[in-house]
PDB file of N, CA and C in Angstrom:
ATOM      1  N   UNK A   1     -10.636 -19.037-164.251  1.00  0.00           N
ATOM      2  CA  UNK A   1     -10.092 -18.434-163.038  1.00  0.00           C
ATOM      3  C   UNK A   1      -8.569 -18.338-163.173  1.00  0.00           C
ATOM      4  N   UNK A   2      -7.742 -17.047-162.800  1.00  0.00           N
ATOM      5  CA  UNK A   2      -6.499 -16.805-162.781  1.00  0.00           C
ATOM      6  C   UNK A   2      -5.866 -17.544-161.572  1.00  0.00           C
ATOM      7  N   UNK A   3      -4.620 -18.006-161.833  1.00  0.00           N
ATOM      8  CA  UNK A   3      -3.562 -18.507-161.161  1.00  0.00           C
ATOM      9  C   UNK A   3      -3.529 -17.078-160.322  1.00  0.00           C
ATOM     10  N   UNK A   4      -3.682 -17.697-158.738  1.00  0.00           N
ATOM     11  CA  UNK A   4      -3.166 -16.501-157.611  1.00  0.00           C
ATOM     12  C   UNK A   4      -1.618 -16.574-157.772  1.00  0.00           C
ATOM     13  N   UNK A   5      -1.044 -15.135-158.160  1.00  0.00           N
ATOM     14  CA  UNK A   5       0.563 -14.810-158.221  1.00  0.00           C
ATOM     15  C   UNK A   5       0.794 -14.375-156.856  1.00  0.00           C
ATOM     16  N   UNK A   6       2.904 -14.767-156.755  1.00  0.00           N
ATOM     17  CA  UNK A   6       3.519 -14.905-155.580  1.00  0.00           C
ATOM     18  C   UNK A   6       4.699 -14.041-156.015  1.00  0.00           C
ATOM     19  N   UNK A   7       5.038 -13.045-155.794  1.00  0.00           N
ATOM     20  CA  UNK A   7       6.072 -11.849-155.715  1.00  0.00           C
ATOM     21  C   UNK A   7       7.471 -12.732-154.489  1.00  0.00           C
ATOM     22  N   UNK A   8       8.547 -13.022-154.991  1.00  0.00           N
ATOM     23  CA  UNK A   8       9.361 -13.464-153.908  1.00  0.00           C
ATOM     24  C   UNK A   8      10.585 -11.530-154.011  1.00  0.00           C
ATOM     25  N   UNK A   9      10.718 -11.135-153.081  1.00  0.00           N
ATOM     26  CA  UNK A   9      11.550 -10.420-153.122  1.00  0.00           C
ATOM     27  C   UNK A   9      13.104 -10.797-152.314  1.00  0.00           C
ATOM     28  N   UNK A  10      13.943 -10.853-153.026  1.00  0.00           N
ATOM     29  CA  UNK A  10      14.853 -11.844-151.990  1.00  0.00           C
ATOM     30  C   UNK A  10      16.364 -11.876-152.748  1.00  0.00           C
ATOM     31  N   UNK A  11      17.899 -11.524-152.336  1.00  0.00           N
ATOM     32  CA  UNK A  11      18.971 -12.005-153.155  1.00  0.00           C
ATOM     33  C   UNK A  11      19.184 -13.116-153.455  1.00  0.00           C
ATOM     34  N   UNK A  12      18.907 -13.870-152.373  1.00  0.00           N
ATOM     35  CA  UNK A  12      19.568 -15.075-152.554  1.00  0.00           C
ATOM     36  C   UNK A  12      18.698 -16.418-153.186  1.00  0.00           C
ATOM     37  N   UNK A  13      19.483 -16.417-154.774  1.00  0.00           N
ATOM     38  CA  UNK A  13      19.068 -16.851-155.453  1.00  0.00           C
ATOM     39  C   UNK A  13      18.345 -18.651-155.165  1.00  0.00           C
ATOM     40  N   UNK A  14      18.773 -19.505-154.372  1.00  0.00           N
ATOM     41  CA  UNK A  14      18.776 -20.571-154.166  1.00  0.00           C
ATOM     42  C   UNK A  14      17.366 -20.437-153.360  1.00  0.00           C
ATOM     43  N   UNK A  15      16.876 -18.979-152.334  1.00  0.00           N
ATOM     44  CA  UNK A  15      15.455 -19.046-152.100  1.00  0.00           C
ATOM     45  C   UNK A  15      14.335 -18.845-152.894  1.00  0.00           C
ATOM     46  N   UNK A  16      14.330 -18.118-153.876  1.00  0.00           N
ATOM     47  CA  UNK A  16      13.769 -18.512-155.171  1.00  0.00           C
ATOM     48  C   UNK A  16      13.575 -19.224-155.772  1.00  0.00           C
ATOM     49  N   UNK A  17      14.326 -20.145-155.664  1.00  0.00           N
ATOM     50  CA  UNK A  17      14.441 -21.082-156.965  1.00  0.00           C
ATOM     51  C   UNK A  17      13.598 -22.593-156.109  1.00  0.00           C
ATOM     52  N   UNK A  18      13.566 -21.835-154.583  1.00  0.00           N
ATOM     53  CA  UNK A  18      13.186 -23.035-153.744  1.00  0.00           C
ATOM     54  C   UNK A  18      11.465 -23.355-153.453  1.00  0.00           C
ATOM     55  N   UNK A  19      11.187 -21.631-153.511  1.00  0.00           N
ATOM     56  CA  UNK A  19      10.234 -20.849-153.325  1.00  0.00           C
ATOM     57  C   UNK A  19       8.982 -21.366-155.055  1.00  0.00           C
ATOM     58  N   UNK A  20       9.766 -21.296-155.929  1.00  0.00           N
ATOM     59  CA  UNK A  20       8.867 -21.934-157.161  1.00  0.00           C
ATOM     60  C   UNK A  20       8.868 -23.101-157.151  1.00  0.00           C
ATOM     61  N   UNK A  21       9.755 -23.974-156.965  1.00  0.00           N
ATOM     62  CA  UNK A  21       9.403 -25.001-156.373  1.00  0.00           C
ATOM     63  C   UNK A  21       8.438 -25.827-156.178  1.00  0.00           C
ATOM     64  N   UNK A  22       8.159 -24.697-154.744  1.00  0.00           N
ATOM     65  CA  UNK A  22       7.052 -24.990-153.843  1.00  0.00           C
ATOM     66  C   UNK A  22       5.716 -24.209-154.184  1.00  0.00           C
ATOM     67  N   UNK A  23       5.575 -23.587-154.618  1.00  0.00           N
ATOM     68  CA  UNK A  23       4.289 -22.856-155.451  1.00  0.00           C
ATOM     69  C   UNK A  23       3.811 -23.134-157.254  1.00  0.00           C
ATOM     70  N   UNK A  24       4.832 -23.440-157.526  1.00  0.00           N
ATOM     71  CA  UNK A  24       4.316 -23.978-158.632  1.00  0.00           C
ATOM     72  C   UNK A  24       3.825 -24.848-158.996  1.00  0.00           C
ATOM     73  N   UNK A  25       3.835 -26.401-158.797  1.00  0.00           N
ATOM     74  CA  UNK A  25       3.337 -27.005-158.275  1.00  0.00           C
ATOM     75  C   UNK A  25       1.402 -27.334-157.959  1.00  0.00           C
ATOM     76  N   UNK A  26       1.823 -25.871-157.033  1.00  0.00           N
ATOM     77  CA  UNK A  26       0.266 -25.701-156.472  1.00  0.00           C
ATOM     78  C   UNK A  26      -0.244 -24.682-157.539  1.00  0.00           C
ATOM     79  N   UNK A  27      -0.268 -24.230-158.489  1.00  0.00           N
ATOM     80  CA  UNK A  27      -0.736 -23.439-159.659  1.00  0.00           C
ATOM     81  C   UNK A  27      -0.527 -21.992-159.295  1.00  0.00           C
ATOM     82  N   UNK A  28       0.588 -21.361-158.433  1.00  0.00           N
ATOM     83  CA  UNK A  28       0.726 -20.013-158.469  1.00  0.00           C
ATOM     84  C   UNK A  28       1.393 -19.828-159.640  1.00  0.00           C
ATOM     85  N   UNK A  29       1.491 -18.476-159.716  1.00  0.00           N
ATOM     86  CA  UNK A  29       2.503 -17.545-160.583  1.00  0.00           C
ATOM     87  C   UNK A  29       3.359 -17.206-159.910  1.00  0.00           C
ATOM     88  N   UNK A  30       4.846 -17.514-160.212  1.00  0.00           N
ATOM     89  CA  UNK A  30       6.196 -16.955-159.340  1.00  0.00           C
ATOM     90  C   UNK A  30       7.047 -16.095-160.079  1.00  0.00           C
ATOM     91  N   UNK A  31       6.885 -14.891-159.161  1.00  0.00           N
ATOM     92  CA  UNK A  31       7.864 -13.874-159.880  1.00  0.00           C
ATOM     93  C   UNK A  31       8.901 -13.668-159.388  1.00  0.00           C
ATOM     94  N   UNK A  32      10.231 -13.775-159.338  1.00  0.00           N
ATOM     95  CA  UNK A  32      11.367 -13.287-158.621  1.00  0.00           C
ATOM     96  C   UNK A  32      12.256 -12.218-158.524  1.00  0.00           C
ATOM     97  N   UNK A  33      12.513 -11.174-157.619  1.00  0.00           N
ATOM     98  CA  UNK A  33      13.158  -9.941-158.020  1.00  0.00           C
ATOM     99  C   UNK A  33      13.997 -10.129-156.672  1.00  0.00           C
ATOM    100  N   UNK A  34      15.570  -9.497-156.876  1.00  0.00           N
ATOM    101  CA  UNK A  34      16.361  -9.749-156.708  1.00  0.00           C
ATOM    102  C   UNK A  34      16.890  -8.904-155.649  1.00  0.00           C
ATOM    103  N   UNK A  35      16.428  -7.298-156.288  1.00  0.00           N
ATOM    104  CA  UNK A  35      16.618  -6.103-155.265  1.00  0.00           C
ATOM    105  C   UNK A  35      15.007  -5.588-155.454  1.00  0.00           C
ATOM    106  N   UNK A  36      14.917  -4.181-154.584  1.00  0.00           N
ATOM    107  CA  UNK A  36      13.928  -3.362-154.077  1.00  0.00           C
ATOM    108  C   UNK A  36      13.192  -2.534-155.502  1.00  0.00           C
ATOM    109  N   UNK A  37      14.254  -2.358-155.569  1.00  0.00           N
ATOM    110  CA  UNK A  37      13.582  -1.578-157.363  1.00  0.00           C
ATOM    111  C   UNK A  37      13.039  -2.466-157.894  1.00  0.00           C
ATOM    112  N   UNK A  38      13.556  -3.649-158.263  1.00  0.00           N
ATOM    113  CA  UNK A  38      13.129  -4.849-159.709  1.00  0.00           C
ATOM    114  C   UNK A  38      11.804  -5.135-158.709  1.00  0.00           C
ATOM    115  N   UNK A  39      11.603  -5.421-157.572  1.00  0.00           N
ATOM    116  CA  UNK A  39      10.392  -5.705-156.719  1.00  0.00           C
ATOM    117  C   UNK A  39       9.728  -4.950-156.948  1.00  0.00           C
ATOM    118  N   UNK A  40       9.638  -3.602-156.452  1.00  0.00           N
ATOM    119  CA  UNK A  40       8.420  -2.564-156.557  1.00  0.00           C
ATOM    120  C   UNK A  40       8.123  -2.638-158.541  1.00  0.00           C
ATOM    121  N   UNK A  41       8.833  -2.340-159.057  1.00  0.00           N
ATOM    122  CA  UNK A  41       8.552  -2.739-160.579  1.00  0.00           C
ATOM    123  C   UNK A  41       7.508  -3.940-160.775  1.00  0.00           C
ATOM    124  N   UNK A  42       8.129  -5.245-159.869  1.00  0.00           N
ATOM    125  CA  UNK A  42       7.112  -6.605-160.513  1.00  0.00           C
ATOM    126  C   UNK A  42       5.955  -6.454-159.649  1.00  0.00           C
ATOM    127  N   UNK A  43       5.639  -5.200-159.053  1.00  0.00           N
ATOM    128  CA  UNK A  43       4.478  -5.840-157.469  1.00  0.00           C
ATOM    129  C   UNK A  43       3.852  -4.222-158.579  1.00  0.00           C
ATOM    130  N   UNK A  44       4.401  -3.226-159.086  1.00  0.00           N
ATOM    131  CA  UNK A  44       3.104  -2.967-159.711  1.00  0.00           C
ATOM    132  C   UNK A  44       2.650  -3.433-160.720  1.00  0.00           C
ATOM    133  N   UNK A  45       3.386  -4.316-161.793  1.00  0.00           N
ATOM    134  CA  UNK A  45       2.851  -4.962-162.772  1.00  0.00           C
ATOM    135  C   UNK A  45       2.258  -6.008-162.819  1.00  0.00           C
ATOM    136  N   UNK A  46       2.845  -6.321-161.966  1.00  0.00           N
ATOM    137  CA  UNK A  46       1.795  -8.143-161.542  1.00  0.00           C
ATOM    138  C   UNK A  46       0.831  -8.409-160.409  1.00  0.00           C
ATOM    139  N   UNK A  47       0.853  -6.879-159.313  1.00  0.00           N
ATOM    140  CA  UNK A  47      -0.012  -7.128-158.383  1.00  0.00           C
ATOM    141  C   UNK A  47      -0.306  -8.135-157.931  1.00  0.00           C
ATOM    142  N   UNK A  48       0.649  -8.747-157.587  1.00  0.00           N
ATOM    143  CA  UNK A  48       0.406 -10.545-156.484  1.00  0.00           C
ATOM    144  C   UNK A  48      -0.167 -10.569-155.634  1.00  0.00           C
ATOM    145  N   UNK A  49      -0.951 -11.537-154.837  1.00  0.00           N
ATOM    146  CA  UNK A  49      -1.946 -11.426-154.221  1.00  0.00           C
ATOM    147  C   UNK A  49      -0.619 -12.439-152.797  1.00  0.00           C
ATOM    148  N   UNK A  50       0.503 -12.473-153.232  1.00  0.00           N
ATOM    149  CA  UNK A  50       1.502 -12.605-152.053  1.00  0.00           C
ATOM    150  C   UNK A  50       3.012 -12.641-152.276  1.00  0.00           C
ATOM    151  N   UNK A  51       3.229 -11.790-150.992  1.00  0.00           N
ATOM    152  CA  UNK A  51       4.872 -11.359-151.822  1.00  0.00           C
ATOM    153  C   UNK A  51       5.963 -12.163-150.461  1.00  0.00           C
ATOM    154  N   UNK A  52       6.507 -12.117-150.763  1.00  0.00           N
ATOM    155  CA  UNK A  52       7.465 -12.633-149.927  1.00  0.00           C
ATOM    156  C   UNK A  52       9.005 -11.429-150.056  1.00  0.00           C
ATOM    157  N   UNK A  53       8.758 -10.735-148.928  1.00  0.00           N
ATOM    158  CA  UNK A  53       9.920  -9.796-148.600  1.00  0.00           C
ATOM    159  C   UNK A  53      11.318  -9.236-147.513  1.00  0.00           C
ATOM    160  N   UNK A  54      12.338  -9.675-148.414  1.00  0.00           N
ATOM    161  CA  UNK A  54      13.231  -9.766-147.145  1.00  0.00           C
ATOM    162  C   UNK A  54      13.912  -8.191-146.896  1.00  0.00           C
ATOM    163  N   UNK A  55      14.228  -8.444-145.876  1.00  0.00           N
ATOM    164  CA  UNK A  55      15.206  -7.252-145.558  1.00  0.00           C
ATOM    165  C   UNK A  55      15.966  -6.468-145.984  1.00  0.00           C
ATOM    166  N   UNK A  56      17.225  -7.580-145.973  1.00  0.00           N
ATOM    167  CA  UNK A  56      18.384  -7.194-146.153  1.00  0.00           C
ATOM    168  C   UNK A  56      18.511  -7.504-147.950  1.00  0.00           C
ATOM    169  N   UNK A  57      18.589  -6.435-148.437  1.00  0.00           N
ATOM    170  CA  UNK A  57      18.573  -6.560-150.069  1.00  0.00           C
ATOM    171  C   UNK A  57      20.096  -5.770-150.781  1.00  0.00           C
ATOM    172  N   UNK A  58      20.149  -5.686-151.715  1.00  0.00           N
ATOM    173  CA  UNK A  58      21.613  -4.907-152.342  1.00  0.00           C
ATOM    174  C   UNK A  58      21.159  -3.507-152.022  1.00  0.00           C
ATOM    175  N   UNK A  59      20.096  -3.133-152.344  1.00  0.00           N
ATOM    176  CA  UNK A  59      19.803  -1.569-152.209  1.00  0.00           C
ATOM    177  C   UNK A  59      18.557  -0.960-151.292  1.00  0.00           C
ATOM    178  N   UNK A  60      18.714  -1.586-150.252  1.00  0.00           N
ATOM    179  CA  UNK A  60      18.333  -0.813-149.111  1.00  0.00           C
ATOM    180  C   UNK A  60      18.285  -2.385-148.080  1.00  0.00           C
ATOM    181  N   UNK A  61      16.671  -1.771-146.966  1.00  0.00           N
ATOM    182  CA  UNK A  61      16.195  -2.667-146.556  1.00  0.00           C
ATOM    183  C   UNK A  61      14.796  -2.371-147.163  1.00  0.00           C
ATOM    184  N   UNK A  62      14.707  -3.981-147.188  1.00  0.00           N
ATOM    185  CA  UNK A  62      13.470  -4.106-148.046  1.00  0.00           C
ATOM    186  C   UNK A  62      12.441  -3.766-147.031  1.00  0.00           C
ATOM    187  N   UNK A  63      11.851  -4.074-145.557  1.00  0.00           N
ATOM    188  CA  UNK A  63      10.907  -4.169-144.745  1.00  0.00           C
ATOM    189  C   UNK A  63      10.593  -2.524-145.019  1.00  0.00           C
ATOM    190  N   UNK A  64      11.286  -2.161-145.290  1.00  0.00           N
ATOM    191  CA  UNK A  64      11.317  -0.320-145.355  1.00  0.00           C
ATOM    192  C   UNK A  64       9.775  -0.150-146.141  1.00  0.00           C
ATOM    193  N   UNK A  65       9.569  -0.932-147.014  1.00  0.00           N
ATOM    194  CA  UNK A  65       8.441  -0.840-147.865  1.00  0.00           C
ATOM    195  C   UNK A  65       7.078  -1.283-147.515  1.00  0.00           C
ATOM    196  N   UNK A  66       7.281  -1.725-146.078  1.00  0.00           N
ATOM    197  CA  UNK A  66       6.165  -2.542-145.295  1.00  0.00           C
ATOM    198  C   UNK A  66       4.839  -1.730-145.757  1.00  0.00           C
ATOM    199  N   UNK A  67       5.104   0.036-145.330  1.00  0.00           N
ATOM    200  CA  UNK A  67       3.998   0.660-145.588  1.00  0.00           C
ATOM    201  C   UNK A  67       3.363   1.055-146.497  1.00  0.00           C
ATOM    202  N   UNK A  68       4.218   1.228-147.517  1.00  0.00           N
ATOM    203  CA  UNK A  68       3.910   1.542-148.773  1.00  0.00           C
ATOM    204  C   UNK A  68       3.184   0.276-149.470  1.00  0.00           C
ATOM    205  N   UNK A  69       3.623  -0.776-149.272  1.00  0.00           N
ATOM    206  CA  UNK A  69       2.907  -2.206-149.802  1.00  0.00           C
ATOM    207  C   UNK A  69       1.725  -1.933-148.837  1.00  0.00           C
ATOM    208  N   UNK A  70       1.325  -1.766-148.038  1.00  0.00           N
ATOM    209  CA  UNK A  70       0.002  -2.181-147.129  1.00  0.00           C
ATOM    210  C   UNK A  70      -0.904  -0.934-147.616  1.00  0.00           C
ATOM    211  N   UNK A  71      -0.221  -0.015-148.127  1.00  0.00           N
ATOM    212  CA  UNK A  71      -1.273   0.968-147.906  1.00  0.00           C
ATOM    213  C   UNK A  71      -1.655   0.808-149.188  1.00  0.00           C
ATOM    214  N   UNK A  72      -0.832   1.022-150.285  1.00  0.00           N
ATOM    215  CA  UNK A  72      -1.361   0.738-151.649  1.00  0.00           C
ATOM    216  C   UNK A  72      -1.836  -0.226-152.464  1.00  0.00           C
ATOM    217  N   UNK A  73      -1.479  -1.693-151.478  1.00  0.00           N
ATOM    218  CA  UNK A  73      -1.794  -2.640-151.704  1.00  0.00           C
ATOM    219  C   UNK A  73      -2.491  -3.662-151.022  1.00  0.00           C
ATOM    220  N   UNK A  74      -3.373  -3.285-150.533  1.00  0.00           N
ATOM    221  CA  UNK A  74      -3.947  -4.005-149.492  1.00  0.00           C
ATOM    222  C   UNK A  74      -4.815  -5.188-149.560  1.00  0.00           C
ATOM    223  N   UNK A  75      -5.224  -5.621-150.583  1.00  0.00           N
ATOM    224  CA  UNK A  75      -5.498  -7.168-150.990  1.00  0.00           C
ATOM    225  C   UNK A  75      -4.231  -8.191-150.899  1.00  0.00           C
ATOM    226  N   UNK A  76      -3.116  -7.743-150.840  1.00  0.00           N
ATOM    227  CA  UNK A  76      -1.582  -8.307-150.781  1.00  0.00           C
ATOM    228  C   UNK A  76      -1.358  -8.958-149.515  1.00  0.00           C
ATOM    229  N   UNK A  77      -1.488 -10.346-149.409  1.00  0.00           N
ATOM    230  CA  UNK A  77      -0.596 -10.387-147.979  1.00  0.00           C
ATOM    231  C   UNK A  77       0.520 -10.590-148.376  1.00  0.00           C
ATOM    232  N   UNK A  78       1.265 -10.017-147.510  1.00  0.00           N
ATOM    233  CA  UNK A  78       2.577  -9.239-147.129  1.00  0.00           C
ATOM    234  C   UNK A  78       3.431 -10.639-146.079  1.00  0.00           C
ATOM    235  N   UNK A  79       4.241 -10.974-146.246  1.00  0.00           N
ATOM    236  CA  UNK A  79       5.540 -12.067-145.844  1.00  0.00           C
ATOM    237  C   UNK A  79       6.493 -11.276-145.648  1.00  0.00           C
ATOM    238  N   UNK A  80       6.927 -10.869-144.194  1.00  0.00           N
ATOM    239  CA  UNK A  80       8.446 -10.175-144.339  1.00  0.00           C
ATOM    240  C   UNK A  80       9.382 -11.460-143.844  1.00  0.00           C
ATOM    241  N   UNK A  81      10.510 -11.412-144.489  1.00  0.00           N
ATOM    242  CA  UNK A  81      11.243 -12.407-144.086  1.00  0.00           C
ATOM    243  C   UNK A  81      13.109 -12.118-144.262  1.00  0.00           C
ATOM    244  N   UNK A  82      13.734 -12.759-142.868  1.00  0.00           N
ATOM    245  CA  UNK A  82      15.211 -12.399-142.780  1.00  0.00           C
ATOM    246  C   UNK A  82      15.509 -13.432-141.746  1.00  0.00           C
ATOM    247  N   UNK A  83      17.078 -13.382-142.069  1.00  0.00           N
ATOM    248  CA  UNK A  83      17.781 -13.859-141.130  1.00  0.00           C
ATOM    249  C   UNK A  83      18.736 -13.296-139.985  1.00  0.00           C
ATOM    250  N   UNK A  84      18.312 -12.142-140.123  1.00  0.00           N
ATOM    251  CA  UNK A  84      18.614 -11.173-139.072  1.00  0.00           C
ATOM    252  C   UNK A  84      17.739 -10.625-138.258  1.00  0.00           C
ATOM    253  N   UNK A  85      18.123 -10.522-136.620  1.00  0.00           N
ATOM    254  CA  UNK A  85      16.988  -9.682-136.302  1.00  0.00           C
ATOM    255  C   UNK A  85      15.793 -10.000-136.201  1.00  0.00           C
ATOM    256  N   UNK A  86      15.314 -10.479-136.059  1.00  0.00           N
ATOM    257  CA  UNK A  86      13.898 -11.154-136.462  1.00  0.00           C
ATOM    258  C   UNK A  86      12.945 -11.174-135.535  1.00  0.00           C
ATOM    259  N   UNK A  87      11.845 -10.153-135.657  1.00  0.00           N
ATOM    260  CA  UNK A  87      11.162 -10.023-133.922  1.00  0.00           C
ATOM    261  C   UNK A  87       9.816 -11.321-133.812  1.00  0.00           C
ATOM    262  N   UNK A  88      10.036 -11.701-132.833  1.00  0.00           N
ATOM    263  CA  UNK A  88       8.971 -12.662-132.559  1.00  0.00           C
ATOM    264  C   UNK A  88       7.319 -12.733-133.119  1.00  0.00           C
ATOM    265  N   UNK A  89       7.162 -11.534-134.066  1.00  0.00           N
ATOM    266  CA  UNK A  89       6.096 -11.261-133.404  1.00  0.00           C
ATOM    267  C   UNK A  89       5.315 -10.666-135.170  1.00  0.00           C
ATOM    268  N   UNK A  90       3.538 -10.784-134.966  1.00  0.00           N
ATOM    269  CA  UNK A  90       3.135 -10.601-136.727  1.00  0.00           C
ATOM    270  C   UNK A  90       2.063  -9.556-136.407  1.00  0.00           C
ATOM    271  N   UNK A  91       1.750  -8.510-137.415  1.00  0.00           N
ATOM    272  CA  UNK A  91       0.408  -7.788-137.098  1.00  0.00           C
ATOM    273  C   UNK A  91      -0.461  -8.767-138.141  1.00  0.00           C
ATOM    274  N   UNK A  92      -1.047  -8.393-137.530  1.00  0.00           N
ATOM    275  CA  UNK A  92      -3.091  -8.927-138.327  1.00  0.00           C
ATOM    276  C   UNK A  92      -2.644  -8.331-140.260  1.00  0.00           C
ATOM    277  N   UNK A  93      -1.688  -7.260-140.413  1.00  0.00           N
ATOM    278  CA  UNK A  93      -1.869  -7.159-141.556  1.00  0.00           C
ATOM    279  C   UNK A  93      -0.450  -7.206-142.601  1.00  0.00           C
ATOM    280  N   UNK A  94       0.043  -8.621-141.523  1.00  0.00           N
ATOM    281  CA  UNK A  94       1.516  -8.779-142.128  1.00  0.00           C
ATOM    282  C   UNK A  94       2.135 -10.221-141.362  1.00  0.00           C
ATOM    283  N   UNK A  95       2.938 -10.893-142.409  1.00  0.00           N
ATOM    284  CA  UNK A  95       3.581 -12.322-141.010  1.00  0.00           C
ATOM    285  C   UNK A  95       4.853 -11.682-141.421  1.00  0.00           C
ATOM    286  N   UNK A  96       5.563 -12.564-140.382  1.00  0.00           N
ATOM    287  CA  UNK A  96       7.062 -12.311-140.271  1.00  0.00           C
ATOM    288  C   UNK A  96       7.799 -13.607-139.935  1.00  0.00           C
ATOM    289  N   UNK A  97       8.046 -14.054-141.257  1.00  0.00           N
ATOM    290  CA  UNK A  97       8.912 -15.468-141.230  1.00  0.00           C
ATOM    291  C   UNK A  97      10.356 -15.371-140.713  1.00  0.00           C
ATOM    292  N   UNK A  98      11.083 -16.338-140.453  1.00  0.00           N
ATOM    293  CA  UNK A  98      12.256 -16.370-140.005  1.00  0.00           C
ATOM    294  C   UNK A  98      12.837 -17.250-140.987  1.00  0.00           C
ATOM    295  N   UNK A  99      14.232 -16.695-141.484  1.00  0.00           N
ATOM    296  CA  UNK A  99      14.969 -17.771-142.805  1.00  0.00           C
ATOM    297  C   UNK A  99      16.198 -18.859-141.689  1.00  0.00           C
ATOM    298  N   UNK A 100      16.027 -20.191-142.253  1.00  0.00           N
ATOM    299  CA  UNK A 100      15.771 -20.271-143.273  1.00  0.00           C
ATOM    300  C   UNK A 100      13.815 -20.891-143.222  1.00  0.00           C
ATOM    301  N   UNK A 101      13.360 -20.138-144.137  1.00  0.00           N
ATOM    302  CA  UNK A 101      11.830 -20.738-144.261  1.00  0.00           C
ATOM    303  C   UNK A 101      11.650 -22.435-144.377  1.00  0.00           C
ATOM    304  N   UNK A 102      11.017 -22.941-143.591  1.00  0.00           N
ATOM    305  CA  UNK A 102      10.365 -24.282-143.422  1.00  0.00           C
ATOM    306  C   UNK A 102       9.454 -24.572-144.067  1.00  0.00           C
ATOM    307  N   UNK A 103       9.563 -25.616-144.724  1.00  0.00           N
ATOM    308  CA  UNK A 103       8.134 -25.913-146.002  1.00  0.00           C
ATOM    309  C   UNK A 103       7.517 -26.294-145.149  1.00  0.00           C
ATOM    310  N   UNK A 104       7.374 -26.887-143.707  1.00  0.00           N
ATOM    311  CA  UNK A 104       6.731 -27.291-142.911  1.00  0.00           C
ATOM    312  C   UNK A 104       5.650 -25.492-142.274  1.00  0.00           C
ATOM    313  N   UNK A 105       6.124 -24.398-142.591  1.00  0.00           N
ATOM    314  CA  UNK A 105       5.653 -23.270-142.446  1.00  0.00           C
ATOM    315  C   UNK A 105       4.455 -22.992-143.730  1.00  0.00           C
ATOM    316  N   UNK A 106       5.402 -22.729-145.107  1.00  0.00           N
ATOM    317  CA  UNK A 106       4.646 -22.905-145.923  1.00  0.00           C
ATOM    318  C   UNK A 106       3.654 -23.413-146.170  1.00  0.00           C
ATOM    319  N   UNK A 107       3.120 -24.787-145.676  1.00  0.00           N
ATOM    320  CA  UNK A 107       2.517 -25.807-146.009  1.00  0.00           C
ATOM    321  C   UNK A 107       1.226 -25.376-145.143  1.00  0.00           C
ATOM    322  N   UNK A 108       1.045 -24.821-143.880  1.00  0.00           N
ATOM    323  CA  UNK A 108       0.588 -24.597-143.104  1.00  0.00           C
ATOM    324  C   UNK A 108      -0.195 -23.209-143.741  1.00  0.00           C
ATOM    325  N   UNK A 109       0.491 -22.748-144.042  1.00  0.00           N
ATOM    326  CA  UNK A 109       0.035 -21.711-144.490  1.00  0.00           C
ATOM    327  C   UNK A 109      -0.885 -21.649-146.092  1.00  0.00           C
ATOM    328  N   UNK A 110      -0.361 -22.563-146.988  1.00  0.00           N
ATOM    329  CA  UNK A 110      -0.566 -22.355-148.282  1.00  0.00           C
ATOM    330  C   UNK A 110      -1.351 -23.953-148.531  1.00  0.00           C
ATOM    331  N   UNK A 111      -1.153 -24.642-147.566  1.00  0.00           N
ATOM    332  CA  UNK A 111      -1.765 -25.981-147.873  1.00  0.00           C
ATOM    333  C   UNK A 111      -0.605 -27.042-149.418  1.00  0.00           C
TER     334      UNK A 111
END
């Protein structure tokens, strides 16, 4: 059986590095991309079965891709996550974390 992979899309390097961490550990695969391009690049080659995606990126906003990930990828759950802005609120086919992320969130979620 394959290690379920984890797509972090995110600049800031120190959430990454926090993010494997915490999944590796538990036997995921952690991929890290930095901006929107290097992301869409690692999410079609590695097809993760969970990505973690923030906003505010060097070259755009990342949430921008909400649809394009759901529609083409729909075995993917989808993590949008920022520290801006941040609406209360998740659809059935997406969460919406608030940074900074709580391993006490994670944990809940990922066991």
């Amino acid at each position: 059986m394959r290690n379920k992979k984890v797509l972090i899309i995110d600049d800031e390097e120190d959430l990454g590095i926090l993010m494997k961490h915490f999944f590796t550990p538990k036997k995921y695969d952690v991929y890290v991309a930095r901006t929107i391009a290097e992301g869409m690049k690692l999410l079609e080659e590695q097809k993760p079965d969970y990505i973690f995606l923030d906003n505010n990126l060097p070259d755009g906003l990342g949430w921008g891709k909400t649809e394009f990930i759901l529609v083409n990828y729909p075995q993917t759950k989808l993590n949008l996550i920022s520290a801006l802005d941040v609406p209360k609120t998740s659809a059935s086919s997406f969460r919406i974390l608030e940074k900074p992320v709580l391993w006490e969130e994670l944990t809940k979620m990922f066991g």
